[in-house]
Protein backbone atom coordinates (compact mmCIF):
# COMPACT_ATOMS: atom_id res chain seq x y z
CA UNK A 1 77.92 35.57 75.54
CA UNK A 2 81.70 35.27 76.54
CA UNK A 3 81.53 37.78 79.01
CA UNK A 4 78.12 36.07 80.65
CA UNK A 5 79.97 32.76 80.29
CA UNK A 6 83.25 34.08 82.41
CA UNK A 7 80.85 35.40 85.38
CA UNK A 8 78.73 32.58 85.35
CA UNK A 9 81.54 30.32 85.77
CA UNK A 10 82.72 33.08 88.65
CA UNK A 11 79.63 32.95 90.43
CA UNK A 12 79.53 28.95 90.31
CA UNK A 13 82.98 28.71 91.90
CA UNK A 14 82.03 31.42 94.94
CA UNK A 15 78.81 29.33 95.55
CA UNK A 16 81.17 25.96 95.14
CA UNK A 17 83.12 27.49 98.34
CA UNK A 18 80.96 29.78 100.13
CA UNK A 19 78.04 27.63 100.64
CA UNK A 20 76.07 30.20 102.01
CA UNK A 21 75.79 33.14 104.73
CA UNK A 22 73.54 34.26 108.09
CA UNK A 23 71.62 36.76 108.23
CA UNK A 24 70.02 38.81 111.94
CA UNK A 25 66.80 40.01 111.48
CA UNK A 26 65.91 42.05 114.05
CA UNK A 27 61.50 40.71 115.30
CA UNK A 28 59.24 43.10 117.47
CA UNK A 29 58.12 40.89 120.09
CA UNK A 30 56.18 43.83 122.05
CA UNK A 31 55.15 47.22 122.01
CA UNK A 32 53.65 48.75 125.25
CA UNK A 33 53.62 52.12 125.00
CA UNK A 34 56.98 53.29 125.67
CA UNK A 35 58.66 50.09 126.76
CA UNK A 36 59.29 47.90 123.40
CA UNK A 37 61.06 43.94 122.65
CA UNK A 38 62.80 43.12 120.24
CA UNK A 39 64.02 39.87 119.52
CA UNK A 40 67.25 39.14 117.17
CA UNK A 41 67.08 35.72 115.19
CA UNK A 42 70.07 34.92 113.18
CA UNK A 43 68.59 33.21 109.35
CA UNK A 44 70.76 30.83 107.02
CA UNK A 45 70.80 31.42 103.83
CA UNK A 46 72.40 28.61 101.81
CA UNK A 47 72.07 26.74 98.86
CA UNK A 48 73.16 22.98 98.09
CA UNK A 49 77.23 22.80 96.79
CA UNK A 50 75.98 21.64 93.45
CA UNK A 51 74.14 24.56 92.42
CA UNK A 52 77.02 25.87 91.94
CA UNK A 53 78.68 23.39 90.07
CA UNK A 54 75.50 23.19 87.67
CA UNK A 55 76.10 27.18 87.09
CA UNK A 56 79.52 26.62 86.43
CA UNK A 57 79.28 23.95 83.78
CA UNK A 58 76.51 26.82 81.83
CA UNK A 59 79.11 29.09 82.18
CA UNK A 60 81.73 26.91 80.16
CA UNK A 61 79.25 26.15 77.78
CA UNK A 62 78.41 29.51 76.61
CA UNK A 63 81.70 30.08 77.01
CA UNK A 64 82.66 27.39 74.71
CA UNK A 65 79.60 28.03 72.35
CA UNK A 66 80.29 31.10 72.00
CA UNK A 67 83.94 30.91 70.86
CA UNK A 68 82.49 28.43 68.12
CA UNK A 69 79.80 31.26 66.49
CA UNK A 70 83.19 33.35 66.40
CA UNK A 71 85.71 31.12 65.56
């Protein structure tokens, strides 16, 4: 549980700062025999900044329980 704790509380702290990333996706658009478009659309892929706070605070938590079952 320690171990899941410490990345938890990792992860939680990356998604605190990074709040999320693009993406291109590459769309066929039309394919006529040998002539073929393609479109490129660029996606964002985010989450809101307390996501990772709420992953964080599980993270201390089993992090904290889990020193108590040992301690």
């Amino acid at each position: 549980m320690k171990t899941l704790g410490i990345i938890l509380i990792v992860i939680g702290i990356i998604m605190v700062l990074i709040r999320g990333f693009s993406v291109t996706t590459e769309k066929e658009v039309l394919d006529v025999g040998p002539v073929e478009i393609n479109k490129k659309e660029n996606k964002w892929i985010g989450w809101p900044t307390y996501a990772g706070g709420i992953i964080a605070v599980v993270g201390v938590v089993l992090l904290i329980s889990g020193k108590k079952q040992n301690g």
